[in-house]
C-alpha atoms as a PDB file:
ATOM      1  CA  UNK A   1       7.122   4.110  75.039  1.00  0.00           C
ATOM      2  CA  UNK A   2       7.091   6.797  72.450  1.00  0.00           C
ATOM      3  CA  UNK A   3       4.320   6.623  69.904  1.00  0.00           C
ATOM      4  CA  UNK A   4       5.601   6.264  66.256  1.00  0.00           C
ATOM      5  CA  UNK A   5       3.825   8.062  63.667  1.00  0.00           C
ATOM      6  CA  UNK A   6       1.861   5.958  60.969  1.00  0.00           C
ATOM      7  CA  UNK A   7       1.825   7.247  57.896  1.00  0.00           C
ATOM      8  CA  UNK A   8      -1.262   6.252  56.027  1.00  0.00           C
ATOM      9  CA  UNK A   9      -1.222   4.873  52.530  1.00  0.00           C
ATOM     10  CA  UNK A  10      -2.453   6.854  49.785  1.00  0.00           C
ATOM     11  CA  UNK A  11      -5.350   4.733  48.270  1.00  0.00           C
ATOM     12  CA  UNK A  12      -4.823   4.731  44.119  1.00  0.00           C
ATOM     13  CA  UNK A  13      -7.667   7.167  42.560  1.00  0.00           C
ATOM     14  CA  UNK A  14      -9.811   5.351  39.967  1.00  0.00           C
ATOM     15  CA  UNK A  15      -8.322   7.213  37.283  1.00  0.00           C
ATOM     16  CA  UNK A  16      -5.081   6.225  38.212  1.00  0.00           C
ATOM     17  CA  UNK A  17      -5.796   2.446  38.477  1.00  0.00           C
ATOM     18  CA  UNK A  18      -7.717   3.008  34.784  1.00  0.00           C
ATOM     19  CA  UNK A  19      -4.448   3.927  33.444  1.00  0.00           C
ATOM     20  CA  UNK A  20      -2.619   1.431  34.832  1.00  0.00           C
ATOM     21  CA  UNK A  21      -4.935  -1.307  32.999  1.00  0.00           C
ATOM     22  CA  UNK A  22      -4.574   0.380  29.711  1.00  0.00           C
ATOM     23  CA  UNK A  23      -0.790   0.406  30.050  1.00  0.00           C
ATOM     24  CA  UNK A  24      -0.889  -3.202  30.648  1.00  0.00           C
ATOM     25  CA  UNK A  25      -3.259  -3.564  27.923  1.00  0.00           C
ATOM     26  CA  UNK A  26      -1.272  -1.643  25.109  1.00  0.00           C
ATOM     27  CA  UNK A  27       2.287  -2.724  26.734  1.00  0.00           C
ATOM     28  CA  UNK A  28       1.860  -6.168  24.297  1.00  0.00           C
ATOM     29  CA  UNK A  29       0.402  -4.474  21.143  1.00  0.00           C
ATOM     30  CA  UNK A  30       3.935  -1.615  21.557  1.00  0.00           C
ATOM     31  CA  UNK A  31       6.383  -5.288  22.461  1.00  0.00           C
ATOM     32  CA  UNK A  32       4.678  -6.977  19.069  1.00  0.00           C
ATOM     33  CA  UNK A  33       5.442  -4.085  17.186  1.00  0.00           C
ATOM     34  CA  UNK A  34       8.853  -3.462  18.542  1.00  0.00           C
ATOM     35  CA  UNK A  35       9.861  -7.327  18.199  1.00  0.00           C
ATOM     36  CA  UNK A  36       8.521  -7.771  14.178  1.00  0.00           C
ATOM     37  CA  UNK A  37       9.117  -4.343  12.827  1.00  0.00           C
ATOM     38  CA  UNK A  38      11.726  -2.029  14.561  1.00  0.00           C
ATOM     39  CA  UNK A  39      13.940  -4.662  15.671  1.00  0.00           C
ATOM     40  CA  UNK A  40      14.018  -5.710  12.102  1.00  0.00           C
ATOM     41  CA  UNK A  41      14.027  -2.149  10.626  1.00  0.00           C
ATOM     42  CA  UNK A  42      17.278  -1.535  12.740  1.00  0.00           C
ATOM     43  CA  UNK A  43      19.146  -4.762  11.507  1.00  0.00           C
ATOM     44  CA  UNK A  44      18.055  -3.731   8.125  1.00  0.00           C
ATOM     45  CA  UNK A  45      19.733  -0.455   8.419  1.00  0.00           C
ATOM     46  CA  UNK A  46      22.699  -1.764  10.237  1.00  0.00           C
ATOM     47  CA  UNK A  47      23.370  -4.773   7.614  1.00  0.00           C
ATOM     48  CA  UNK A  48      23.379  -1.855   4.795  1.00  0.00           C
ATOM     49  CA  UNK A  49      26.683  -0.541   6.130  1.00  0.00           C
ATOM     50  CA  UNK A  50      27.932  -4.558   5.996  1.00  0.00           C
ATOM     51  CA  UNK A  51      28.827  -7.824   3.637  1.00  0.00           C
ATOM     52  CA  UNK A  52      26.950 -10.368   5.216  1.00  0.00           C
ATOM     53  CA  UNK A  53      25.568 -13.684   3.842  1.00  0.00           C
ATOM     54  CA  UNK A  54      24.733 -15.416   6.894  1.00  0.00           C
ATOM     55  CA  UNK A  55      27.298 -17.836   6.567  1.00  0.00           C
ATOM     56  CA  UNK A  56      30.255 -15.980   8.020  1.00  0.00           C
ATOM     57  CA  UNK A  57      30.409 -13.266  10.501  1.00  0.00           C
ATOM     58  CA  UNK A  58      29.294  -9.948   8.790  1.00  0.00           C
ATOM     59  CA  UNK A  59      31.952  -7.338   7.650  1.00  0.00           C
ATOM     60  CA  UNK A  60      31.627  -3.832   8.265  1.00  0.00           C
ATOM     61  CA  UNK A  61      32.119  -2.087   4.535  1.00  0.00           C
ATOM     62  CA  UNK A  62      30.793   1.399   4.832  1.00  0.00           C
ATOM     63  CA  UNK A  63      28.894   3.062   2.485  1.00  0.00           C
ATOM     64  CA  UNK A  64      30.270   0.565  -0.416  1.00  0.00           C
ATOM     65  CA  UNK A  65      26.475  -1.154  -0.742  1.00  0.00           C
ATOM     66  CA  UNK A  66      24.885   2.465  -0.912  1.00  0.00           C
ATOM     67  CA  UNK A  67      27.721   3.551  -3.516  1.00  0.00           C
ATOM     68  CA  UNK A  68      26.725   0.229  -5.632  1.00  0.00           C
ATOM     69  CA  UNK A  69      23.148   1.439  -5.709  1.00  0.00           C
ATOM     70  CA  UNK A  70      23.606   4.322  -7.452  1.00  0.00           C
ATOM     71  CA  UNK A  71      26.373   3.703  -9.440  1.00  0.00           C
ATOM     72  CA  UNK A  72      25.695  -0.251 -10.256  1.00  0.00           C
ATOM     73  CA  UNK A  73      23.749  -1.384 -13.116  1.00  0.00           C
ATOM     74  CA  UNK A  74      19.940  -1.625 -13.051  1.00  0.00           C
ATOM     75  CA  UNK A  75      19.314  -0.594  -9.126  1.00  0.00           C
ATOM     76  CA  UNK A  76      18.072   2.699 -10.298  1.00  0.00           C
ATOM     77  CA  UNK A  77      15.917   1.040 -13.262  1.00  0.00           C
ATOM     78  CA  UNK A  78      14.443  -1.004 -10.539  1.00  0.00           C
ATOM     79  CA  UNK A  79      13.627   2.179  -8.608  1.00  0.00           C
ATOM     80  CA  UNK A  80      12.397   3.718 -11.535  1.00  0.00           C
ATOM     81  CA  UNK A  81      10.123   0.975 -12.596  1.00  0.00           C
ATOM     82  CA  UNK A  82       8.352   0.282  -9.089  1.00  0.00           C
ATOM     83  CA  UNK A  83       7.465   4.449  -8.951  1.00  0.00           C
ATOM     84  CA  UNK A  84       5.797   4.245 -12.924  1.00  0.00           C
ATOM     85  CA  UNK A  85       4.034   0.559 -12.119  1.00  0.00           C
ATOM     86  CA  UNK A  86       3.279   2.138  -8.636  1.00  0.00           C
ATOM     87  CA  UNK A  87       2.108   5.244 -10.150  1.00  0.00           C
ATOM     88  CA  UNK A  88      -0.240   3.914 -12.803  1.00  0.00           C
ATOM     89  CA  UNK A  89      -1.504   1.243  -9.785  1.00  0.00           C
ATOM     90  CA  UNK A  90      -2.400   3.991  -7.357  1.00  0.00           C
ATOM     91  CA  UNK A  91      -3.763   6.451  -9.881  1.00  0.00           C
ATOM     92  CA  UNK A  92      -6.350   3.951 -11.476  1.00  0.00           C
ATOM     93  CA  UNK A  93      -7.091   2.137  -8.179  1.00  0.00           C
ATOM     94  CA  UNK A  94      -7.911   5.796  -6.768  1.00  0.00           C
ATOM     95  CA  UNK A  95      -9.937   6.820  -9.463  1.00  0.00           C
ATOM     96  CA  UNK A  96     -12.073   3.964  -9.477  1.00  0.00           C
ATOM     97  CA  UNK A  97     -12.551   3.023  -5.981  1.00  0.00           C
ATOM     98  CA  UNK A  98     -13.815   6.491  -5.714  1.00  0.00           C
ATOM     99  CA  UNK A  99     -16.443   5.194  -8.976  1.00  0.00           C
ATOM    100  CA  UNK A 100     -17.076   2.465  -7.225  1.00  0.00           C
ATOM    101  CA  UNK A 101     -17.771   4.240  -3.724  1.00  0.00           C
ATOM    102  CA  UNK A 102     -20.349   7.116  -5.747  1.00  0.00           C
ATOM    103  CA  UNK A 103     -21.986   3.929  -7.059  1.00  0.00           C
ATOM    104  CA  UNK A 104     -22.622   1.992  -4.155  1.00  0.00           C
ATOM    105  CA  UNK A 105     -23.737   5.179  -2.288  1.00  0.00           C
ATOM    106  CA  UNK A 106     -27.168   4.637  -2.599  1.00  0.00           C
ATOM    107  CA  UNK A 107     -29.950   3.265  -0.642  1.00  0.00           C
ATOM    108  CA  UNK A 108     -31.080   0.021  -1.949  1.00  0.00           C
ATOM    109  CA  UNK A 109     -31.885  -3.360  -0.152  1.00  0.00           C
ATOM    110  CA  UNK A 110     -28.796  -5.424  -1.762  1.00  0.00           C
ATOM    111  CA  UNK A 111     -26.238  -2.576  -1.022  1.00  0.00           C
ATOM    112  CA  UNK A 112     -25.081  -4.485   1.680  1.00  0.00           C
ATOM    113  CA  UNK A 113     -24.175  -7.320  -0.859  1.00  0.00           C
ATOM    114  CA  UNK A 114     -22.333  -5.169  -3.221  1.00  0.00           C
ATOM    115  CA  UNK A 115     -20.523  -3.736  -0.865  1.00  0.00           C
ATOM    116  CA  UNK A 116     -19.351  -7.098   0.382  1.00  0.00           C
ATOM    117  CA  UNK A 117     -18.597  -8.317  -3.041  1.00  0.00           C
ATOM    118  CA  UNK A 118     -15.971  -5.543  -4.138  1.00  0.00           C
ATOM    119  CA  UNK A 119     -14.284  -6.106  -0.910  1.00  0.00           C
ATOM    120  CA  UNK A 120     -13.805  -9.882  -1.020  1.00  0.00           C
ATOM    121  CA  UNK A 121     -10.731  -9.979  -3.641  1.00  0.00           C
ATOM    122  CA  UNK A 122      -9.153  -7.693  -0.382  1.00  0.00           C
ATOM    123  CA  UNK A 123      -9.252 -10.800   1.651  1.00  0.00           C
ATOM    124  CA  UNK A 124      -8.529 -13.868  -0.647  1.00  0.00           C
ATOM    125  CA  UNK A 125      -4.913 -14.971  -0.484  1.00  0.00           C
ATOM    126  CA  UNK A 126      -2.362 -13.382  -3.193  1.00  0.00           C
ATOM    127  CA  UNK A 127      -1.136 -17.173  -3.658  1.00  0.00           C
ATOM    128  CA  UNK A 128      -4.155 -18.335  -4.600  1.00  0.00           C
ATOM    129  CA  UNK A 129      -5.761 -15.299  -6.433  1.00  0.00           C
ATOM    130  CA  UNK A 130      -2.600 -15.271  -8.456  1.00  0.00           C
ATOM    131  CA  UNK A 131      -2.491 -18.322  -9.580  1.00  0.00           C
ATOM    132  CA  UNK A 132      -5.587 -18.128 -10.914  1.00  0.00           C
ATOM    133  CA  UNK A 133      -4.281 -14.883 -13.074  1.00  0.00           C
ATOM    134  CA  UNK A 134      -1.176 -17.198 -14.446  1.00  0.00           C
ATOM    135  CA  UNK A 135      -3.701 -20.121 -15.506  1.00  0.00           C
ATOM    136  CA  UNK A 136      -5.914 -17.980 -17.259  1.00  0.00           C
ATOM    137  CA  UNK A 137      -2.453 -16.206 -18.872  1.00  0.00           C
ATOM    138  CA  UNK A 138      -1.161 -19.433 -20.277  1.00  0.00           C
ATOM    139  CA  UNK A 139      -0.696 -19.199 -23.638  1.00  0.00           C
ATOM    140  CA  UNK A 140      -2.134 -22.518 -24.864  1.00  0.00           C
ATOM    141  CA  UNK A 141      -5.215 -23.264 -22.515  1.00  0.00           C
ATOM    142  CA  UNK A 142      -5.860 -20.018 -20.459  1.00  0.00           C
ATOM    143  CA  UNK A 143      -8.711 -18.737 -20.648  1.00  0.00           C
ATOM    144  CA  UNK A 144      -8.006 -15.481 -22.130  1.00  0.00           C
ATOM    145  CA  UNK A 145      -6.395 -16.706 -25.229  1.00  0.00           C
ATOM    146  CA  UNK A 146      -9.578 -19.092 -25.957  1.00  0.00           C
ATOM    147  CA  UNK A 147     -11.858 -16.072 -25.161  1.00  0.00           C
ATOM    148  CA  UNK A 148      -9.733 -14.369 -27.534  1.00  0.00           C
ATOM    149  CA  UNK A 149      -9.909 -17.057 -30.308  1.00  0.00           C
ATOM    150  CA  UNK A 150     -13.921 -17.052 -29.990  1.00  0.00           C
ATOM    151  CA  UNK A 151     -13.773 -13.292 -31.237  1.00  0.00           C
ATOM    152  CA  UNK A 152     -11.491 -14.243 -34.553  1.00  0.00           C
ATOM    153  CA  UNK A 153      -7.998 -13.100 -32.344  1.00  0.00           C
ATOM    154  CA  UNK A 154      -4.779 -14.293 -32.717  1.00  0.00           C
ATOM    155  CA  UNK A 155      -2.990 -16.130 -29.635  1.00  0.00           C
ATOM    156  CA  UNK A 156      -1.067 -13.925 -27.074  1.00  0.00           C
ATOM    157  CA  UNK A 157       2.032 -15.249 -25.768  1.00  0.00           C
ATOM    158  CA  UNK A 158       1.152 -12.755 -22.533  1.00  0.00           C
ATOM    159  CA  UNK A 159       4.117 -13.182 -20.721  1.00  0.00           C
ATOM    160  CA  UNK A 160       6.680 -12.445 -23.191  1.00  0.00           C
ATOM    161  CA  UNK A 161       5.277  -8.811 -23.622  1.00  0.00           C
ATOM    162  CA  UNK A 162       6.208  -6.394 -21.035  1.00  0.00           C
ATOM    163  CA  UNK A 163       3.480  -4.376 -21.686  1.00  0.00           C
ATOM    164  CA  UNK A 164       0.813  -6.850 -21.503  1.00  0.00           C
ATOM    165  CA  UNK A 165       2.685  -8.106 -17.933  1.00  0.00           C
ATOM    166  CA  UNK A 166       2.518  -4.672 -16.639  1.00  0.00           C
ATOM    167  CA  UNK A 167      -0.944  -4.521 -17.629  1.00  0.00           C
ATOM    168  CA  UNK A 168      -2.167  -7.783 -15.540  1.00  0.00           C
ATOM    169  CA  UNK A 169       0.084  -6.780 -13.090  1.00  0.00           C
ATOM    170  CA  UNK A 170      -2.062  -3.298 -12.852  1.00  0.00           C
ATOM    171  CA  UNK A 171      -5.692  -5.181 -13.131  1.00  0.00           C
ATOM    172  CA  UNK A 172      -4.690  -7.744 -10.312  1.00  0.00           C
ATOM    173  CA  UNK A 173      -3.702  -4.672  -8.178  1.00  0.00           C
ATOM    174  CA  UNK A 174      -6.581  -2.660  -8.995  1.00  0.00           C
ATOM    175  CA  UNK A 175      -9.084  -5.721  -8.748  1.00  0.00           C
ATOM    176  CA  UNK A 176      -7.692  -6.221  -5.144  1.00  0.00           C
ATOM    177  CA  UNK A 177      -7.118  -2.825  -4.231  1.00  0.00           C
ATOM    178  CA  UNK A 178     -10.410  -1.453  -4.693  1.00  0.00           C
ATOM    179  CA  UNK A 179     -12.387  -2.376  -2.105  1.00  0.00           C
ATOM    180  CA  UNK A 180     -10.655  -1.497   1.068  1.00  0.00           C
ATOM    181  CA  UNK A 181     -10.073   2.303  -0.964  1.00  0.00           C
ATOM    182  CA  UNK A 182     -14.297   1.803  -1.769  1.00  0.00           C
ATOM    183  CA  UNK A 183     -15.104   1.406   2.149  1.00  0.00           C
ATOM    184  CA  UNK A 184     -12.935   4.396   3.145  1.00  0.00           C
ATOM    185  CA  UNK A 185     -14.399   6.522   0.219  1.00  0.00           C
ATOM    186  CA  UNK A 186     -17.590   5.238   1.141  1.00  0.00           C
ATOM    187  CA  UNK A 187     -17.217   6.393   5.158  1.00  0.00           C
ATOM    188  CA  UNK A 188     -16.143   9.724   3.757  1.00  0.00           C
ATOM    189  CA  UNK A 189     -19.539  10.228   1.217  1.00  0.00           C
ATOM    190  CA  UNK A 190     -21.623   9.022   4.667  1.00  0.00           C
ATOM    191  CA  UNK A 191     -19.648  11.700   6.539  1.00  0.00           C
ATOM    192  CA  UNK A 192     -21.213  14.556   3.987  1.00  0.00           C
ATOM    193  CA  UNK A 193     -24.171  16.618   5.386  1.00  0.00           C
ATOM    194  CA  UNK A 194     -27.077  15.646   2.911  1.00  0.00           C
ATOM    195  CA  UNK A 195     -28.288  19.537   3.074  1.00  0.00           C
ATOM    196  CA  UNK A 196     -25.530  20.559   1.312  1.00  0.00           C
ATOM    197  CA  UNK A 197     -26.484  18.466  -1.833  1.00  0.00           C
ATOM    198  CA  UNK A 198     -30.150  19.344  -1.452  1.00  0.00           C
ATOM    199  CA  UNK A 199     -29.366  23.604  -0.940  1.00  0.00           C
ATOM    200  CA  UNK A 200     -27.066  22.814  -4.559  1.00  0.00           C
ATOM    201  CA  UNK A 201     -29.804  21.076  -6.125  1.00  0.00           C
ATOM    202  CA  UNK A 202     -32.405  24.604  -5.536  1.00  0.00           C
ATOM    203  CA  UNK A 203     -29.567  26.866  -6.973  1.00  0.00           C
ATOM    204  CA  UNK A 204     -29.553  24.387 -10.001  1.00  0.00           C
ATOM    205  CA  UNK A 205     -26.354  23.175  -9.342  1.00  0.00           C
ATOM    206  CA  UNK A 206     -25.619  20.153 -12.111  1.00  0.00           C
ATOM    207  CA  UNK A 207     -24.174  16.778 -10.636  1.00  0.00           C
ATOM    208  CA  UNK A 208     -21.143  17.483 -11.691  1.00  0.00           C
ATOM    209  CA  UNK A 209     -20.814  20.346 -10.205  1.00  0.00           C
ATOM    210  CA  UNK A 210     -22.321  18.947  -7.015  1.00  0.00           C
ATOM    211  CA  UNK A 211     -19.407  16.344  -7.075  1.00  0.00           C
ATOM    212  CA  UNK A 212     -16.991  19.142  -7.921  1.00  0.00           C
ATOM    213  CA  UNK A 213     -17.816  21.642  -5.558  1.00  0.00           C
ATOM    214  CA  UNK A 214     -19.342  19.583  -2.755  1.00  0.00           C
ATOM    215  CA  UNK A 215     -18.088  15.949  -2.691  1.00  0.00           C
ATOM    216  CA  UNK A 216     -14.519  16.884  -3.574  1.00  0.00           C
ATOM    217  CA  UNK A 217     -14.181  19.469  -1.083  1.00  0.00           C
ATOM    218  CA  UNK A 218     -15.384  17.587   1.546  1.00  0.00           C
ATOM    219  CA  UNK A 219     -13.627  14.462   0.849  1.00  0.00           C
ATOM    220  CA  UNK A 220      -9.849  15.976   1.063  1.00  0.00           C
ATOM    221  CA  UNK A 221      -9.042  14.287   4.243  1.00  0.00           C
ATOM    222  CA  UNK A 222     -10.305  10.654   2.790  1.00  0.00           C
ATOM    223  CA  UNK A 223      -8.310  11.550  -0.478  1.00  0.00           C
ATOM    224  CA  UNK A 224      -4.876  12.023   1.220  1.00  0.00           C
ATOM    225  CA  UNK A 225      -5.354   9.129   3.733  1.00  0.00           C
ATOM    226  CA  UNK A 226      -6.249   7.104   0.295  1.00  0.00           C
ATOM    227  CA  UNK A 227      -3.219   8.415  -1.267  1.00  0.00           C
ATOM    228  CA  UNK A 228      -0.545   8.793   1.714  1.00  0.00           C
ATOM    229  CA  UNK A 229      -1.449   4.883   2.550  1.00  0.00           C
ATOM    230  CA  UNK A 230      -1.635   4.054  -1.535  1.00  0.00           C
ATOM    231  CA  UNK A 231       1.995   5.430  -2.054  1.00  0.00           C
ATOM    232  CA  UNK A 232       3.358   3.164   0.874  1.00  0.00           C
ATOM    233  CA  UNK A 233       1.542   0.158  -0.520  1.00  0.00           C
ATOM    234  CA  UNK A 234       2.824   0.376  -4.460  1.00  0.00           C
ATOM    235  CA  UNK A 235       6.171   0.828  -3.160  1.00  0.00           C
ATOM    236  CA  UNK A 236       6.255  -2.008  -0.933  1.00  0.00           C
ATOM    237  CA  UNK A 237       4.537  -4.480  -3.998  1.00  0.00           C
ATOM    238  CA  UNK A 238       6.345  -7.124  -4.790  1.00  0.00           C
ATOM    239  CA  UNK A 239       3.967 -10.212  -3.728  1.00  0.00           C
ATOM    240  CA  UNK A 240       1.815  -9.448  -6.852  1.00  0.00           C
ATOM    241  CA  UNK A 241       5.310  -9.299  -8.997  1.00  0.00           C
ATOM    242  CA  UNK A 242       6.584 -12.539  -7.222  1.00  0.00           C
ATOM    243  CA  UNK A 243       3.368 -14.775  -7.783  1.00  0.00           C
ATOM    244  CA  UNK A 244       2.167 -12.687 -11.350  1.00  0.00           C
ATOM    245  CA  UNK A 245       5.066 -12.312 -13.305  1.00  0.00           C
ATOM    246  CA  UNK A 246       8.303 -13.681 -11.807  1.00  0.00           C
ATOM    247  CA  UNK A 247      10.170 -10.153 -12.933  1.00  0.00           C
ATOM    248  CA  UNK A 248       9.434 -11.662 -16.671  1.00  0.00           C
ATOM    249  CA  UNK A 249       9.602 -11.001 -19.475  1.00  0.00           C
ATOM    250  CA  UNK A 250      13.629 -10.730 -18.712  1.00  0.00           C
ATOM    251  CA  UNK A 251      13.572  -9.274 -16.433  1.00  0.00           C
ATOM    252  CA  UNK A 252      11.667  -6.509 -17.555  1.00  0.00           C
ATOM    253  CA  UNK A 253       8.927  -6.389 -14.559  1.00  0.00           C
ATOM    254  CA  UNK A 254      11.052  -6.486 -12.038  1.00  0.00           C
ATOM    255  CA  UNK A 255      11.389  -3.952  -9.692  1.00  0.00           C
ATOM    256  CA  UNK A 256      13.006  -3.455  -6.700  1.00  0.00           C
ATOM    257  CA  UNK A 257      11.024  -4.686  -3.618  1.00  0.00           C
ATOM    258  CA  UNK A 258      11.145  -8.275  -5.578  1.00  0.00           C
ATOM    259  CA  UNK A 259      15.043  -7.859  -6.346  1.00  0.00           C
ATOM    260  CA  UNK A 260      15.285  -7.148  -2.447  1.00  0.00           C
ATOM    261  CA  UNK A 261      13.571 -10.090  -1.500  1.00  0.00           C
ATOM    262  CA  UNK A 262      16.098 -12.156  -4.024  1.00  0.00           C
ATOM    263  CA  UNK A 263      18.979 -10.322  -2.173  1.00  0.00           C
ATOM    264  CA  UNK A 264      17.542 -11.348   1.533  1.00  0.00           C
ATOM    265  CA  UNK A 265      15.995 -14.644   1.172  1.00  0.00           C
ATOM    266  CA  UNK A 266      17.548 -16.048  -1.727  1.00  0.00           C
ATOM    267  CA  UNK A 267      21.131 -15.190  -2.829  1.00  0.00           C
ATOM    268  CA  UNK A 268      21.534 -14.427   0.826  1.00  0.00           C
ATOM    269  CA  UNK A 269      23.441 -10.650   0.240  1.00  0.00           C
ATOM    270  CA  UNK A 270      22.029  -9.292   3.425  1.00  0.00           C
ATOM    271  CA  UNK A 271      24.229  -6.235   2.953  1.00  0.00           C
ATOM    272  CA  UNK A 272      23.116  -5.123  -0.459  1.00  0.00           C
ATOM    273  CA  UNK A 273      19.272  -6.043   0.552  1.00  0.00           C
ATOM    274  CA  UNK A 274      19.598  -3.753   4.134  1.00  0.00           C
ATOM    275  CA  UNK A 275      20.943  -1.053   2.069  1.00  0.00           C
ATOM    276  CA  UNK A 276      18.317  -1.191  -0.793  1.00  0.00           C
ATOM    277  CA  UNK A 277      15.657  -1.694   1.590  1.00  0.00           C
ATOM    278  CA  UNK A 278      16.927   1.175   3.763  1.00  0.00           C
ATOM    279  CA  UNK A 279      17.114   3.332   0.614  1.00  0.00           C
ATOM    280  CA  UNK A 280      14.122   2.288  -0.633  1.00  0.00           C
ATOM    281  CA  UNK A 281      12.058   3.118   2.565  1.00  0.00           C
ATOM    282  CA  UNK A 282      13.634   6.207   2.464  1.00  0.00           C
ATOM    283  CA  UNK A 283      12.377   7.370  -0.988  1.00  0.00           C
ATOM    284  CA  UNK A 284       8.847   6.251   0.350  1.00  0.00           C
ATOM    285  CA  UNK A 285       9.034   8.784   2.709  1.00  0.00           C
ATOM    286  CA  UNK A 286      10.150  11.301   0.650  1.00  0.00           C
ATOM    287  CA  UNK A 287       6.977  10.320  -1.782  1.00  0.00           C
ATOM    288  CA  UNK A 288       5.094  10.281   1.233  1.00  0.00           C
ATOM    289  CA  UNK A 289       6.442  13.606   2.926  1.00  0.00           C
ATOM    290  CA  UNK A 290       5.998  15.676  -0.431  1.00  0.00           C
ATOM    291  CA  UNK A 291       2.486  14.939  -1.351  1.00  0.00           C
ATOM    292  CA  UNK A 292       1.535  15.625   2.565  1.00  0.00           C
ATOM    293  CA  UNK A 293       2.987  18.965   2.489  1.00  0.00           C
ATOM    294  CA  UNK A 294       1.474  20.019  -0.711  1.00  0.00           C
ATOM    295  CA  UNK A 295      -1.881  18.947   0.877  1.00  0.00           C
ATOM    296  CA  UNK A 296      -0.817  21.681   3.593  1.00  0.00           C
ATOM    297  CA  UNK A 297       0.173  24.052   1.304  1.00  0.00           C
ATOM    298  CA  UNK A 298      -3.340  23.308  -0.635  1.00  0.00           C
ATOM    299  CA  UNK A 299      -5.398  23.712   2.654  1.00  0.00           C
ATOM    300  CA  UNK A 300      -3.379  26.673   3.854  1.00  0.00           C
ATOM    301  CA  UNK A 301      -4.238  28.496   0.868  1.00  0.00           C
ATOM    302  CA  UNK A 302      -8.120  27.411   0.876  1.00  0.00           C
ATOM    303  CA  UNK A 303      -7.997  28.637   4.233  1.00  0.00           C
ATOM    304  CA  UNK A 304      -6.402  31.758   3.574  1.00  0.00           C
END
């Protein structure tokens, strides 16, 4: 009776059977993401080259919805108008937050408080925040007409004036805005080697110049994570249009993230709403792409 080899089984190295576990563990988090954001990202896209209003079976039409964009009345003033408002959002809320984070960068007993306050607005819900905002707009009992009336000011109709719409539109974005952009800045200042400040301070070094040579510098990293994360948000803000102002006055705060939701989930013209949505995303990253290459091109030449 001949003797039959036995191979012996290789016994998994503990390295191995660590990454195993995280694969399980991160398998979910990659399935979650696939499920509620490429899946729908690729029906997006594909519904842009279609007419489709979930009624009856979609029709394949080509480029026709991306042809309407740019050559259809007011898709391109919607564009427009969600970069300025986005602009003007981002640029304040950056400016400020980074206020904010200088001022809170000190050592006191109740910074932990402040630091909690300027972050709550972050977490409150839009619906609820918002409505707040339209009560204190009305134009007969708000609050900001009788605070106006105790200083000897006539009544505001607010939301009949695109300017003043625009502006509420920017303070509710700013007022919520800031404190998740305060916390980053604030990580950055932390992240600063204190000798640096103290080494300015001997060569006489003012504290503006301290901010402008020192705190600048060393927060480039925070200020294009700020920014690169900023762009993507104003250009995805429509919430804040859809609760604040409705698009009004006419139709003059609209832009085009709400007119997209209109398309999708009201007026049901899936094809026109993939296509904006897919052109739309697209100009994002081109936003997005530009100002991370002249951050490069900045570095490169600091570096040089």
């Amino acid at each position: 009776m001949s003797a039959v080899a036995v191979t012996p089984k290789k016994r998994m190295t503990r390295a191995a059977r660590e990454a195993r576990i995280a694969y399980w563990i991160v398998v979910p988090f990659f399935a979650y993401i696939a499920l509620w954001n490429l899946v729908p990202l690729v029906l997006g896209v594909l519904m842009g080259f279609t007419e489709y209003n979930a009624l009856s079976p979609p029709r394949w039409v080509g480029l026709d919805n991306y042809i309407r964009f740019f050559t259809g009345t007011g898709y391109l003033t919607l564009l427009w108008r969600q970069v300025w408002i986005g602009f003007i959002c981002l640029s304040l809320n950056t400016i400020l937050s980074f206020l904010m984070a200088m001022a809170l960068n000190v050592k006191s007993r109740s910074r932990g408080f402040f630091r909690t306050s300027v972050y709550v607005p972050a977490v409150a819900a839009v619906s609820v925040t918002t409505a707040v905002f339209v009560s204190l707009l009305d134009p007969s009992t708000g609050g900001a007409n009788r605070f106006l009336a105790t200083l000897g000011i006539d009544m505001i109709v607010w939301n009949h004036s695109q300017f003043w719409m625009v502006f509420w539109v920017v303070v509710y974005f700013v007022w919520r805005a800031m404190g998740p952009a305060t916390i980053i800045w604030l990580g950055g200042l932390q992240g600063i080697d204190p000798s640096l400040y103290e080494a300015a301070k001997v060569d006489g070094a003012s504290a503006v110049q301290r901010v402008r040579y020192i705190t600048l510098p060393g927060l480039r990293f925070v200020t294009a994570y700020i920014i690169l994360t900023g762009i993507i948000g104003v250009m995805q803000m429509f919430d804040i249009i859809m609760f604040l102002t409705a698009g009004n006055p006419f139709g003059q705060t609209d832009v085009l993230m709400f007119r997209i939701y209109r398309y999708g989930a009201v007026v049901f013209n899936l094809g026109m709403a993939g296509a904006s949505g897919t052109l739309l995303g697209l100009f994002t990253l081109f936003f997005a792409v530009i100002y991370f290459r002249y951050m490069l091109y900045r570095e490169a030449r600091e570096n040089a």
